[in-house]
Structure formats: structure tokens, C-alpha cells
Protein backbone atom coordinates (compact mmCIF):
# COMPACT_ATOMS: atom_id res chain seq x y z
CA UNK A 1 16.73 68.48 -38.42
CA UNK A 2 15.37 66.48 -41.75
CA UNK A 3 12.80 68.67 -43.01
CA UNK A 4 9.49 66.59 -43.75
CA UNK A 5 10.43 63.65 -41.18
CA UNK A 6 8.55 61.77 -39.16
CA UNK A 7 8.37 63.40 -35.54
CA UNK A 8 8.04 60.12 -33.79
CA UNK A 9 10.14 58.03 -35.83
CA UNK A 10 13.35 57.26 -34.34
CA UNK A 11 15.28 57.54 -37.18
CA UNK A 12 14.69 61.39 -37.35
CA UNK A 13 17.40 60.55 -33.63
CA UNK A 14 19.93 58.72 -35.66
CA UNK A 15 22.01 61.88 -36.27
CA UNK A 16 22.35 62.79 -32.71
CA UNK A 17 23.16 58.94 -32.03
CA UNK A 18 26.16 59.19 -34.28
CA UNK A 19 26.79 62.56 -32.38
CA UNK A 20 27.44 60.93 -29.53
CA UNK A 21 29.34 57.61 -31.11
CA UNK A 22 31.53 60.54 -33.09
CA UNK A 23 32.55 62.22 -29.44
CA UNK A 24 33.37 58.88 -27.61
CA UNK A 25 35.34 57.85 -30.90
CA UNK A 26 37.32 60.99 -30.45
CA UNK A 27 37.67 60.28 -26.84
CA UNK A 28 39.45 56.66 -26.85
CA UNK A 29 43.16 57.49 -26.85
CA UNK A 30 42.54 59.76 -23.58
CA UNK A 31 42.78 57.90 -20.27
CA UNK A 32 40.05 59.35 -18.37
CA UNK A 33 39.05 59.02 -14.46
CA UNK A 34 35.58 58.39 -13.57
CA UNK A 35 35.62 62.43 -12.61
CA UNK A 36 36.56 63.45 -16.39
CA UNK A 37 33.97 61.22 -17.65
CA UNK A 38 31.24 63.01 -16.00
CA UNK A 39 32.48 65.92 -16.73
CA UNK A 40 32.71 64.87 -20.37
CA UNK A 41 28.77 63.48 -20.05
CA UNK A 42 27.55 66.75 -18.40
CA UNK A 43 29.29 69.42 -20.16
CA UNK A 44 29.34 67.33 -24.05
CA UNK A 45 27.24 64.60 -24.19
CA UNK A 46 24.09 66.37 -22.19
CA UNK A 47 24.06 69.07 -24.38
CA UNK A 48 23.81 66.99 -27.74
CA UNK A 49 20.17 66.29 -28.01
CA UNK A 50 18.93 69.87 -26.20
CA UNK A 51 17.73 71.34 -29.52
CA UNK A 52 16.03 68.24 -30.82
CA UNK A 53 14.12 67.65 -27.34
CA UNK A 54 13.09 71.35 -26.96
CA UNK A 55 10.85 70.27 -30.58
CA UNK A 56 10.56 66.79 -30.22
CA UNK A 57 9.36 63.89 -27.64
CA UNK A 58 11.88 61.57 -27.80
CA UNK A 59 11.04 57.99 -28.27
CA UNK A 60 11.58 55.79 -25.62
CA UNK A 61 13.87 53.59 -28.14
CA UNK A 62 16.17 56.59 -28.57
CA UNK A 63 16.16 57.40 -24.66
CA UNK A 64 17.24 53.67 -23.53
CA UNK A 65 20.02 53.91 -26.77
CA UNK A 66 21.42 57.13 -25.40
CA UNK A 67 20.91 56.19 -21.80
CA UNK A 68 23.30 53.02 -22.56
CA UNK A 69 26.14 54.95 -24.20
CA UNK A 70 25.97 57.39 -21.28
CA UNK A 71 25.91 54.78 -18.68
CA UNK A 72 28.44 52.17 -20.39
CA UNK A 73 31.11 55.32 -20.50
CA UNK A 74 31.06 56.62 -17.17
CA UNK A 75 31.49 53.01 -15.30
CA UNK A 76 33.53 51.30 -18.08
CA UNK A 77 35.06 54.07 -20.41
CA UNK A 78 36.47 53.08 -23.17
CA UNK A 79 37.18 49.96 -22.13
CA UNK A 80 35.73 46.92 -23.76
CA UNK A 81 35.91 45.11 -20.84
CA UNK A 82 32.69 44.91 -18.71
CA UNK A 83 32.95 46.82 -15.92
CA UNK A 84 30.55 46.73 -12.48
CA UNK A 85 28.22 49.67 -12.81
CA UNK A 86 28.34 50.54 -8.97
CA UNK A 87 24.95 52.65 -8.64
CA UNK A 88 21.74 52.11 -10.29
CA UNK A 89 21.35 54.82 -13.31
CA UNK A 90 18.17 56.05 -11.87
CA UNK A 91 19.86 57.29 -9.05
CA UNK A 92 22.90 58.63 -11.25
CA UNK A 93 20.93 61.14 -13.24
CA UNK A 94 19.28 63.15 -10.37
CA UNK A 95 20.59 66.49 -9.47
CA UNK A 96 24.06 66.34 -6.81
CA UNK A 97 21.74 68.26 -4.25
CA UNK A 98 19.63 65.16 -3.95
CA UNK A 99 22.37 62.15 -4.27
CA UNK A 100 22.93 61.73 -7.96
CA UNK A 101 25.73 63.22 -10.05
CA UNK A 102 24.08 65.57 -12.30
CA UNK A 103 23.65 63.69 -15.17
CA UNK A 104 20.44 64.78 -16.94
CA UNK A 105 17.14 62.37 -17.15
CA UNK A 106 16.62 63.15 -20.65
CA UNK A 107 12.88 62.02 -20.89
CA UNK A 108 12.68 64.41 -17.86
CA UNK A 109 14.61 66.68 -18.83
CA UNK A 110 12.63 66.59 -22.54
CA UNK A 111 9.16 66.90 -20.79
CA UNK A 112 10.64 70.24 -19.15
CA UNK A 113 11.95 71.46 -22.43
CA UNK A 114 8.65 71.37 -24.13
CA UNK A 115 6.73 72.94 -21.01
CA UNK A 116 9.03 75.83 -22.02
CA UNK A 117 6.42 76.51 -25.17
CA UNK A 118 3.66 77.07 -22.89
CA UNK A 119 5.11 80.00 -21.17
CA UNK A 120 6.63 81.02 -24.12
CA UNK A 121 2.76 81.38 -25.63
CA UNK A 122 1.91 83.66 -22.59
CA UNK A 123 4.55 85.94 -22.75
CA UNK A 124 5.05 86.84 -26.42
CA UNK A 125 2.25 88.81 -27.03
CA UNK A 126 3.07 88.22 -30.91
CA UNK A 127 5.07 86.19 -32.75
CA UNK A 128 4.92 84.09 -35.78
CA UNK A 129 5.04 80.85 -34.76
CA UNK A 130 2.15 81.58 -31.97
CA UNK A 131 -0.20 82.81 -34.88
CA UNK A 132 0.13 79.69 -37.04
CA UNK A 133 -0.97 77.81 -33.66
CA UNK A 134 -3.75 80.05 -33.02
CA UNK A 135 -5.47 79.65 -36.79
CA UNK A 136 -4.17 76.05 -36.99
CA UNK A 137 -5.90 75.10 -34.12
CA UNK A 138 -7.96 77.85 -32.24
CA UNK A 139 -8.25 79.18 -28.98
CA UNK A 140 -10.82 79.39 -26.35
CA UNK A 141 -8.36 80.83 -23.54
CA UNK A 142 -5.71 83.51 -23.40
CA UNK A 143 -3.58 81.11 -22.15
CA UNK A 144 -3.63 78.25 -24.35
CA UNK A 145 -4.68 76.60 -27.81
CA UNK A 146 -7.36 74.60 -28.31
CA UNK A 147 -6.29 70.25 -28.35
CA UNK A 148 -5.27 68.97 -31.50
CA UNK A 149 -8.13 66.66 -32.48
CA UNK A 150 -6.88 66.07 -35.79
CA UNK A 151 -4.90 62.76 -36.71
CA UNK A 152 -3.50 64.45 -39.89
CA UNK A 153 -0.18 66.64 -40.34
CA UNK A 154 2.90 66.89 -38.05
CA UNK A 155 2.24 65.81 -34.32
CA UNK A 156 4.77 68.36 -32.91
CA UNK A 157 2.00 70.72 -31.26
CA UNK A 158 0.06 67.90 -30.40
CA UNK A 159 2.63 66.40 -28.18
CA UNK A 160 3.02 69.92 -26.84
CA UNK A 161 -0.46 70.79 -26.02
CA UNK A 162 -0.36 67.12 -23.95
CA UNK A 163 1.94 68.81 -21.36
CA UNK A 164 -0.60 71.83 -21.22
CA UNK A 165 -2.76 70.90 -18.12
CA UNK A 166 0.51 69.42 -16.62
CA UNK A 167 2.16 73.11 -17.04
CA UNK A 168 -0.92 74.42 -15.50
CA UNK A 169 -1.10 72.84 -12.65
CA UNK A 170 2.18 74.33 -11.53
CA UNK A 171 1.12 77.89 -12.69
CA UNK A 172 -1.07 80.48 -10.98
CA UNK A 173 -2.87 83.35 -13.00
CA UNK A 174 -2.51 86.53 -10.85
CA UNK A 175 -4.90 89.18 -11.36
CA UNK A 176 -4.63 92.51 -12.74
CA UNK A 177 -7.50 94.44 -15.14
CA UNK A 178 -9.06 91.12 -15.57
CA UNK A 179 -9.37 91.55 -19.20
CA UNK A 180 -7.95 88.19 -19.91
CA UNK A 181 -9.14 86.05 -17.01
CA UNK A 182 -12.27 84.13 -17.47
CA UNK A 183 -14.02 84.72 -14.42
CA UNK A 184 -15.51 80.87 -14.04
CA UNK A 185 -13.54 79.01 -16.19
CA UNK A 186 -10.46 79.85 -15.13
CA UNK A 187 -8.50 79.20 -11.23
CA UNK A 188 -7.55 82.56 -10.05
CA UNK A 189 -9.28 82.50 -6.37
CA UNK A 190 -7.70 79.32 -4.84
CA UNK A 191 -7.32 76.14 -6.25
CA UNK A 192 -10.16 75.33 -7.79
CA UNK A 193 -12.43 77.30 -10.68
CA UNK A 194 -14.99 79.19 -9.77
CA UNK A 195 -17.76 77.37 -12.07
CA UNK A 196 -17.16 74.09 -9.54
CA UNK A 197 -17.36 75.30 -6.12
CA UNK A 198 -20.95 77.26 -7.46
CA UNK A 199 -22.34 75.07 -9.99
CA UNK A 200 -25.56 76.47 -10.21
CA UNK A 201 -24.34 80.30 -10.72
CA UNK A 202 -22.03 78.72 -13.31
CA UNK A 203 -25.42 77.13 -14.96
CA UNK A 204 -27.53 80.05 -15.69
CA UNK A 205 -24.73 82.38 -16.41
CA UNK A 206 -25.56 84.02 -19.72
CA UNK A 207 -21.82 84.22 -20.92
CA UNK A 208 -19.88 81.57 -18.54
CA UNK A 209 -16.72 82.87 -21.09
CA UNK A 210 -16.68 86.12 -20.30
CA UNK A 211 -13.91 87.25 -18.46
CA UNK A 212 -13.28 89.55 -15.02
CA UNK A 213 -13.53 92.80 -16.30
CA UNK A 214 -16.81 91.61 -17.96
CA UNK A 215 -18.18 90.87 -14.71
CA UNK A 216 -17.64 94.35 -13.20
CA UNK A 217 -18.80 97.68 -13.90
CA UNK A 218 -17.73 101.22 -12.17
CA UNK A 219 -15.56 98.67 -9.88
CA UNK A 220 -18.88 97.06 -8.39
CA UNK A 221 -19.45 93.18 -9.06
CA UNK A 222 -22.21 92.65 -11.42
CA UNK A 223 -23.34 89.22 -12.02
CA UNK A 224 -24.85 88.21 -15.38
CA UNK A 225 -27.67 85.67 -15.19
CA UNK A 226 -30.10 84.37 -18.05
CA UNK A 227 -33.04 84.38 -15.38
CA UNK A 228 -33.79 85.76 -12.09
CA UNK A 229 -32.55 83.75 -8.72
CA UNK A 230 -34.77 81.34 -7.14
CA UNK A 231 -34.92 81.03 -3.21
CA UNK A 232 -32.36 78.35 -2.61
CA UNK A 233 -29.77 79.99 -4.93
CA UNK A 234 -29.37 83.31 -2.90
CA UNK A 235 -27.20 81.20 -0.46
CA UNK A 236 -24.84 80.64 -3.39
CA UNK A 237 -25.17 84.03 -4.60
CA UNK A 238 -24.09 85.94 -1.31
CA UNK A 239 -21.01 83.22 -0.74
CA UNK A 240 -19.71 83.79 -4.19
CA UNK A 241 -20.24 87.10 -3.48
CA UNK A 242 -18.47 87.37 -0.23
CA UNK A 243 -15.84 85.39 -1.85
CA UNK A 244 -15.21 87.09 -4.64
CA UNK A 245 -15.01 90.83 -2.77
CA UNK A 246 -11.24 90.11 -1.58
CA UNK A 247 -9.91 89.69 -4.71
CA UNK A 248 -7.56 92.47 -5.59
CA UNK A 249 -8.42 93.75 -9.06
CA UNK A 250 -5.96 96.68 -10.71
CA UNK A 251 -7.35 98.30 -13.79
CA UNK A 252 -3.68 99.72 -14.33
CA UNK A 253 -1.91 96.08 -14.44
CA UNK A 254 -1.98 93.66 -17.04
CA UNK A 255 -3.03 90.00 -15.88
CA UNK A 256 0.06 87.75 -15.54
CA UNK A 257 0.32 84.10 -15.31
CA UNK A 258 3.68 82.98 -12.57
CA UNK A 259 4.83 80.11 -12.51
CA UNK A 260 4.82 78.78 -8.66
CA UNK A 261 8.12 76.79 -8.27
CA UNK A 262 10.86 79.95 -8.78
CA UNK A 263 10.67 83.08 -6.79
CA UNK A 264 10.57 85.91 -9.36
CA UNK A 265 7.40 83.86 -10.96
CA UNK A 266 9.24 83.12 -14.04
CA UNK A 267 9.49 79.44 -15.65
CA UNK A 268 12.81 78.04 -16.25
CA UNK A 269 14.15 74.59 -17.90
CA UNK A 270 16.25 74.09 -14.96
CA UNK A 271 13.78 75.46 -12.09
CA UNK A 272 11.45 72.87 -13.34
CA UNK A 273 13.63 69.48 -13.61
CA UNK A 274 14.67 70.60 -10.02
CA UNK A 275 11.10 70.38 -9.02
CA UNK A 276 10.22 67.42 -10.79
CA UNK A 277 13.14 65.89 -9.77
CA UNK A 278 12.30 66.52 -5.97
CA UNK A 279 8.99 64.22 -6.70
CA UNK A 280 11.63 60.50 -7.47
CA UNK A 281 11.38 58.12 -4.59
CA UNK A 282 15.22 57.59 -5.10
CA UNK A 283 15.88 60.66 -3.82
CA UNK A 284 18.42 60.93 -1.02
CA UNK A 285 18.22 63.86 1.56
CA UNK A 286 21.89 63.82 2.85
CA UNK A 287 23.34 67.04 2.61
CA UNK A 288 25.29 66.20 -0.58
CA UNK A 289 26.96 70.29 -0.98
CA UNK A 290 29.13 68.84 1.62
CA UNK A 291 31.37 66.97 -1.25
CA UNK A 292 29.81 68.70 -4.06
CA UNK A 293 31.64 72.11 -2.28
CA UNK A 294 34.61 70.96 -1.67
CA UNK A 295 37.90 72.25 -3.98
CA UNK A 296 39.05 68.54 -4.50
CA UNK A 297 40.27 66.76 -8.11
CA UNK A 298 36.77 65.71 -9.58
CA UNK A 299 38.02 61.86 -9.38
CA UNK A 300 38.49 62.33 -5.39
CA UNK A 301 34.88 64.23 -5.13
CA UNK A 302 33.21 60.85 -7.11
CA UNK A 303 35.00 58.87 -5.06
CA UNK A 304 33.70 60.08 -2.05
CA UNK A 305 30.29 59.74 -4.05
CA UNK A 306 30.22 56.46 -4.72
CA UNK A 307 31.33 55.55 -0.92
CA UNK A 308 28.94 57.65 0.59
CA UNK A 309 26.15 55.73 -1.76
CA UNK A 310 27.56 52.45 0.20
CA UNK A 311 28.82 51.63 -3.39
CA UNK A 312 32.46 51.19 -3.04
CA UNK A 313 33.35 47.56 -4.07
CA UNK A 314 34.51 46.66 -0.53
CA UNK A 315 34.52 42.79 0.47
CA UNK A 316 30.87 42.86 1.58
CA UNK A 317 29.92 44.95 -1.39
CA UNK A 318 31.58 42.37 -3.63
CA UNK A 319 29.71 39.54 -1.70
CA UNK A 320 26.12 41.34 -1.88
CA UNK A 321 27.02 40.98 -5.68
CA UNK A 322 27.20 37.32 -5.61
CA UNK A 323 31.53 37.16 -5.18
CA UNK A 324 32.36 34.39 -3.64
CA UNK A 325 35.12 35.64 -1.19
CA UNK A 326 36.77 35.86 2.24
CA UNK A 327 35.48 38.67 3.91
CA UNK A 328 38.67 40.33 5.65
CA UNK A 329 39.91 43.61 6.30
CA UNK A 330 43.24 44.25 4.06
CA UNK A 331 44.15 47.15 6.40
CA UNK A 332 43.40 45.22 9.92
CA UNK A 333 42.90 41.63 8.82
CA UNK A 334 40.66 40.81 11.98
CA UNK A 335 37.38 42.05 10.92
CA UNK A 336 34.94 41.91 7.38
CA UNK A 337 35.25 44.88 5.16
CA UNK A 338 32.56 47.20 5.05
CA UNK A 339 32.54 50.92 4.34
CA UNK A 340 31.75 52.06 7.78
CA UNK A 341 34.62 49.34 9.21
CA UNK A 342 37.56 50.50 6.13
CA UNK A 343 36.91 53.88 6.42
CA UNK A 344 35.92 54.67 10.18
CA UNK A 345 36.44 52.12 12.35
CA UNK A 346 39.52 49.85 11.46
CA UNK A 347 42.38 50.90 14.08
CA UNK A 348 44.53 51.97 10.83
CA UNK A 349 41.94 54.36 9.95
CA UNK A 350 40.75 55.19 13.36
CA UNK A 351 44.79 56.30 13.59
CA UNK A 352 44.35 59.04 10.84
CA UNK A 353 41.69 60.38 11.64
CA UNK A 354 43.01 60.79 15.45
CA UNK A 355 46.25 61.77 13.44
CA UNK A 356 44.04 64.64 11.91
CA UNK A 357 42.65 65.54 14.86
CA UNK A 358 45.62 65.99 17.09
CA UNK A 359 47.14 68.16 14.33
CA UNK A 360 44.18 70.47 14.58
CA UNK A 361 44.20 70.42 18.51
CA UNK A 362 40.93 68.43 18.68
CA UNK A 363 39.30 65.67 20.74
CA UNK A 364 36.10 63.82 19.34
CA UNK A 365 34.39 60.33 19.39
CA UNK A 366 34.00 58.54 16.26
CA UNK A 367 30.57 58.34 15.49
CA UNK A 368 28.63 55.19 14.19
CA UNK A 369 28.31 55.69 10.20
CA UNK A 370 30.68 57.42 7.47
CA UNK A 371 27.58 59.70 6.85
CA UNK A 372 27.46 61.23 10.78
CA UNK A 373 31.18 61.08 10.58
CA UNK A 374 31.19 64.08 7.35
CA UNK A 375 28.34 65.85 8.92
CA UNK A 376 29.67 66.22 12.42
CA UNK A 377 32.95 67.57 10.94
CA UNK A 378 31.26 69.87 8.33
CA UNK A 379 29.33 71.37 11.46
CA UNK A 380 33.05 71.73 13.71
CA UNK A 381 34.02 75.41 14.32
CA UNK A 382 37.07 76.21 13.28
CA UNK A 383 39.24 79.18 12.33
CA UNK A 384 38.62 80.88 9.16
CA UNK A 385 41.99 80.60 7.56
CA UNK A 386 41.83 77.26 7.88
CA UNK A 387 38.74 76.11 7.30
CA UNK A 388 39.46 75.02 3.47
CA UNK A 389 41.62 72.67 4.62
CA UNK A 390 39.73 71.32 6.82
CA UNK A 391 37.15 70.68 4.73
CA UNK A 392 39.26 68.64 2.62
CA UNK A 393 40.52 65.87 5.30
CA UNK A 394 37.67 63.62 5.08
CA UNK A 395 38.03 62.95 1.25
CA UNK A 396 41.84 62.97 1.74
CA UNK A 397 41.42 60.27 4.33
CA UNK A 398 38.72 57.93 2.26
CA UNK A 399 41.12 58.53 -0.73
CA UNK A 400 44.29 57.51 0.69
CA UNK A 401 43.01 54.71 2.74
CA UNK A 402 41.46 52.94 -0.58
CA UNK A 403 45.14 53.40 -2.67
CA UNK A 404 46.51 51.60 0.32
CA UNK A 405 43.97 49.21 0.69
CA UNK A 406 44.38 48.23 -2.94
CA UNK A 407 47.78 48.55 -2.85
CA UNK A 408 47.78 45.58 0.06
CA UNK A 409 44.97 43.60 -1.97
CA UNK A 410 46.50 43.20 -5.37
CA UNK A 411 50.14 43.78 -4.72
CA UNK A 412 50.07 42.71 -1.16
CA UNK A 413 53.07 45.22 -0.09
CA UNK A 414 51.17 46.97 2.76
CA UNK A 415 52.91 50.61 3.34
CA UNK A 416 54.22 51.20 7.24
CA UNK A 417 52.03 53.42 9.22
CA UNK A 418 54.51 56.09 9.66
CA UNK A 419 54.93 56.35 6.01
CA UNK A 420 51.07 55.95 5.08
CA UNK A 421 50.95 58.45 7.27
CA UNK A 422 53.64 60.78 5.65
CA UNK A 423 51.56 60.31 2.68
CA UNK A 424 48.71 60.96 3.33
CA UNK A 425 49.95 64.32 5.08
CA UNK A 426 51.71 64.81 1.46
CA UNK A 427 48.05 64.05 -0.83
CA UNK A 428 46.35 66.68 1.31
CA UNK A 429 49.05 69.54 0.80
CA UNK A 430 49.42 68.95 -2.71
CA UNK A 431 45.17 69.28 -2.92
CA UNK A 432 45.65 72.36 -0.89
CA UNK A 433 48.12 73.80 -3.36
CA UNK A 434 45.97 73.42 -6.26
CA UNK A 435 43.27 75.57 -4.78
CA UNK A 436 43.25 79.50 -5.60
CA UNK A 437 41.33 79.94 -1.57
CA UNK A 438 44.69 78.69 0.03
CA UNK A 439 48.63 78.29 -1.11
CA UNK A 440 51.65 77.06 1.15
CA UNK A 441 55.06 77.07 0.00
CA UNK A 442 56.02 74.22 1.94
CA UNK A 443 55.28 71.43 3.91
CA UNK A 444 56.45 72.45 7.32
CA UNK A 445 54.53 75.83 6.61
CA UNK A 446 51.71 73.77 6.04
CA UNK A 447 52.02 71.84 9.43
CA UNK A 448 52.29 75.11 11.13
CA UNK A 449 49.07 76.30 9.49
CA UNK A 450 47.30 73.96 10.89
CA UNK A 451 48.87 74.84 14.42
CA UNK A 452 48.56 77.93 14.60
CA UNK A 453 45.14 78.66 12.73
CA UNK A 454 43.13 76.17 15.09
């Protein structure tokens, strides 16, 4: 980082910019699937900016530059051709457990970076850093610096302390000796501070800063006033008072703030982008750990993705995009392509998955949507040493019914049955090879698995 720079200039970015240029460079002899470029994004690309963000806002120049080299190389590669970008990028970046693929939002993912200061000022009782922001700018909490008024100097803290009530409301300050809680100011009996839901107590309190501990003596509740209580002020007296005589106070424990959205109380980066996350409309509730899970080759698992997100460019997809086409099946060629009709309910899929079935001794009725379809057979009992493979039939079905749909679109040599068949039998028992959970040493041994397991 350029000493002296700018903090909101975008040119203090430029070097993690050509980062990212330098690692696609270095990436444009390798022929990559769709499944290695994410890879590539999450593990490499993601990981780039993390030390600049945990200092810096980003600008939202920078974002939408960094945004378009991440988007450009998962849907196109390396390829100057354009390429259809099948799902919209703001549902790409959220987490896999609510429909995206992981890919980080990086203003997001930013924000969540800087929160990380705030704990950081509760919990290290000294530090260097922490004492330059406490003369620098004061403090009239424990638990925070003052706001940076002042238009001069470096705006890093500034853009920090913006985040502070944000952090806050996600926190919770949890009682001990009560040395460092202010007993009006701050929210530690419900939601809401103490010096709003009793106003008047809160305006003829002689030191409406002083803290818990100030407020009691020999562990009785003593109340500090300027001036003696008139008549219709006793009412607010005995409520607060009633109120405040749950409250657990332990003279051996240290006051603690917890942060509410992880169990042990501690704040984490990736605890919090979860739970910001969960807030985006675009989220999508399907159980996604059903793919996600599954020991497949990372290009078969985005596969499934993308169908599953009704993205796959099927006929009607290619129409809703403005194609004009003929809207037939290439498996069937009597009804329009769609994902529910290519993968589900054309009679050449319908036939493997009724292939599938009879091999594992099953009946069932094909239910309405691809979606029900990879729930309902997630949810089927069946025996535990083969279980792995079954989970991998439904991917192994969408995959080799697309290659042979293709196959009969731009080469329009469709495969027989009894060989598609074969092959697909062939895809799945290679897949189950390459797991560690479950190895066959041969075909017919894998037939018989299925056989005798079920």
C-alpha cells in the first residue's frame, strides 16, 4: 500500500487491478471449464483485494472494474468472444447455501471487513493502534471513539467509525461488574436505552455518564438525582426500579460485548456476510447442499447450478432472450424445450430415470418440476453403502442428457437409446471411481452394487 495516498482515490486500487489482469494473463493457455473458473475466482481472485478492503472502502469505480473482470471470466473465459452470461451477477455472488456460487460481494464483503475494527477495539484491552484512535479522536464510551468531525488528515477511521452504529445494532453488551456499562446511555436491558423509555429520570440525573457500578452501592440500587422527586415522577421511579431489579449483575465478571449472529458471541468476517447476505431479496431458499454435497467434477456440480436456476440455454431460454428459433425438443422432437420437459419429462429422459430406478428396485411418479424431482430423491431411503451413488444419479442424468442433446443439435447424429444408455451407466461409474467414499473395480461389480445394496 502507497504510503501517503489518497484513501478514496481509486488509483491507490490500480495495483490490485493489475493483480488480477497479471493472474488471468497467466491463465490464457489453460482451457478451463466453467467449474475451474470458479474455483480460480474463489480461491485466487477473491483473495486479492482482502488486505486492502480490511483498511480501505473501496470505491464504487474499483468495485464495478473488478466486478467485470470477475464476471467476464467465469461466463466467457478467456475467450474474446462474447459469451451469454446465463445468471444475473447479483445472484452469482451470494453464498451456495442461498442459490449463488460463492463468489464474494466485495462491497459486502468490504463493509464486513471493516466491522472487524470495531470488535477488534473491544477486545484488545491495549494496543497501539487503539491509543492513537483514542487521543486522535476521544472517547465518551468504552466501546467506541468519538465521530471524526474533522475534514483534515486521512479518512481511514472516519469511514470506520461510519459502520459503528451499524456494528452495534447487531451487538449486545452483557453485563458483568458494570464498571464499563453506562447505565442510561447504553442498551443492556432490552432493546432500547434506558434514558428513552424514562426520560424524565434520565433528565435530572446528576451524572447521566456514569456507569452500573456507579449506580449501586453494597449491591442495593441507588439512584442519583440533582433534586428530589416530584409526585408524578414516583410512577417512573418504581417501574425503572422494578425493571432494573432482574438484571443479573456479577462483581467477579468483566462486562463483555457478544456479538448476536454466531453462537459462541464472537464476531467473524464470514459469520457476518452470511447474515447480511440472508437480508438480499435475490435470495433463493431451495435446499442448495443438495448439489453443493455431492462428490461430482466441479463442471457437473455448476451445471446442475445453472439448470436448477432455469438458466440452461434450452430453446425457450434462448427465445426469452430474444432468439428467433423453432422451439423443438432435439431428444423427442414433438414438444418445445424447456428445462422441466429436457430433463424430466421427454420420454427419452423419462426412460433413464425409470432406467435408474429399476436398477435400484424402485417405483415412483415423476413429479411436476426438476426442483421436486432432486428433493424427493434426496429425501428416498436407501441403504447406506449405496447411498453415494445414489446421490450422484440426478446430476449424471442432467449431464448426460445435455452432451446428447447437443450432440443431436449441432452435429445432428442422435446416439441409440441402448447405447445412450450404456453411457450414461459408464459417466456415473467413472464419477463413482473418482470418489475416496466408494471404489468398484468394475462395471458389472458396479451393477451388482446397486442390486444388492438396495
Amino acid at each position: 500500500m502507497p504510503l501517503g495516498a489518497m484513501n478514496r482515490s481509486s488509483q491507490v486500487w490500480n495495483v490490485i487491478v493489475e493483480k488480477f489482469e497479471r493472474r488471468l494473463a497467466s491463465w490464457q493457455q489453460q482451457y478451463l471449464s466453467l467449474g475451474g473458473r470458479l474455483t480460480l475466482i474463489n480461491s485466487v481472485l477473491d483473495s486479492i483485494p482482502t488486505y486492502f478492503m480490511s483498511l480501505l472502502l473501496m470505491p464504487a469505480k474499483v468495485k464495478q472494474r473488478l466486478d467485470k473482470i470477475r464476471r467476464d471470466f467465469l461466463w466467457e473465459g478467456n475467450n474474446k468472444d462474447h459469451k451469454i452470461h446465463l445468471v444475473k451477477w447479483a445472484k452469482v455472488t451470494l453464498p451456495k447455501q442461498y442459490g449463488g456460487l460463492g463468489i464474494k460481494d466485495l462491497a459486502l464483503h468490504n463493509k464486513c471487513l471493516l466491522l472487524k475494527w470495531h470488535w477488534r477495539y473491544n477486545q484488545e484491552a491495549a494496543g497501539l493502534w487503539k491509543e492513537v484512535i483514542q487521543a486522535k479522536y476521544g472517547s465518551d464510551s468504552y466501546w467506541g471513539s468519538n465521530k471524526v468531525s474533522t475534514s483534515y488528515g486521512t479518512g481511514v477511521w472516519r469511514d470506520i467509525r461510519k459502520l459503528w452504529e451499524k456494528f452495534f445494532s447487531d451487538a449486545s453488551l452483557m453485563v458483568g461488574n458494570g464498571e464499563h456499562i453506562q447505565f442510561l446511555k447504553d442498551i443492556w436491558l432490552g432493546d432500547t436505552p434506558l434514558m428513552n423509555v424514562f426520560p424524565s429520570i434520565f433528565q435530572i440525573a446528576s451524572h447521566p455518564d456514569s456507569t452500573i457500578s456507579q449506580y449501586r452501592e453494597d449491591n442495593v440500587w441507588n439512584l442519583i438525582l440533582r433534586r428530589n422527586l416530584n409526585d408524578w415522577e414516583l410512577e417512573e421511579v418504581f417501574s425503572l426500579m422494578a425493571t432494573i431489579q432482574t438484571s443479573a449483575i456479577n462483581s467477579q465478571r468483566r462486562d463483555k460485548l457478544i456479538w448476536r449472529h454466531n453462537r459462541d458471541g464472537s464476531y467473524t468476517v464470514k459469520a457476518c456476510y452470511l447474515q447480511q447476505s440472508s437480508k438480499k431479496t435475490v435470495i433463493d431458499q431451495w435446499p442448495w447442499k443438495l448439489i453443493w454435497r455431492t462428490k461430482l467434477p466441479p463442471k457437473v456440480i455448476c451445471f446442475s447450478w445453472i439448470t436448477l436456476k432455469d438458466s440452461c440455454l434450452t430453446q425457450n431460454n434462448l427465445m426469452r432472450r430474444k432468439f428467433q428459433i423453432v422451439n423443438r425438443c432435439y431428444m423427442c422432437l414433438c414438444n418445445s424445450e424447456s428445462i422441466n420437459h429436457l430433463f424430466l419429462h421427454c420420454t427419452v429422459a423419462t426412460g433413464l430415470w425409470n432406467m435408474f430406478f429399476s436398477l435400484f428396485g424402485l417405483t415412483w411418479v415423476m413429479p411436476r418440476s426438476l426442483r421436486e424431482a432432486f428433493v424427493c430423491w434426496s429425501s428416498w431411503k436407501v441403504g447406506k453403502s449405496v447411498k453415494h451413488i445414489w446421490s450422484l444419479v440426478p446430476a449424471c442424468i442432467l449431464w448426460c442428457l445435455w452432451t446428447e442433446r447437443n450432440k443431436r443439435c449441432f452435429d445432428g447424429t442422435p446416439t441409440p437409446i441402448s447405447t445412450f444408455k450404456a453411457r450414461c451407466l459408464i459417466t456415473l461409474f467413472g464419477w463413482v471411481n473418482l470418489s475416496p467414499v466408494l471404489s468398484v473395480d468394475s462395471f458389472l461389480e458396479f451393477i451388482s452394487s446397486i442390486d444388492l445394496c438396495c
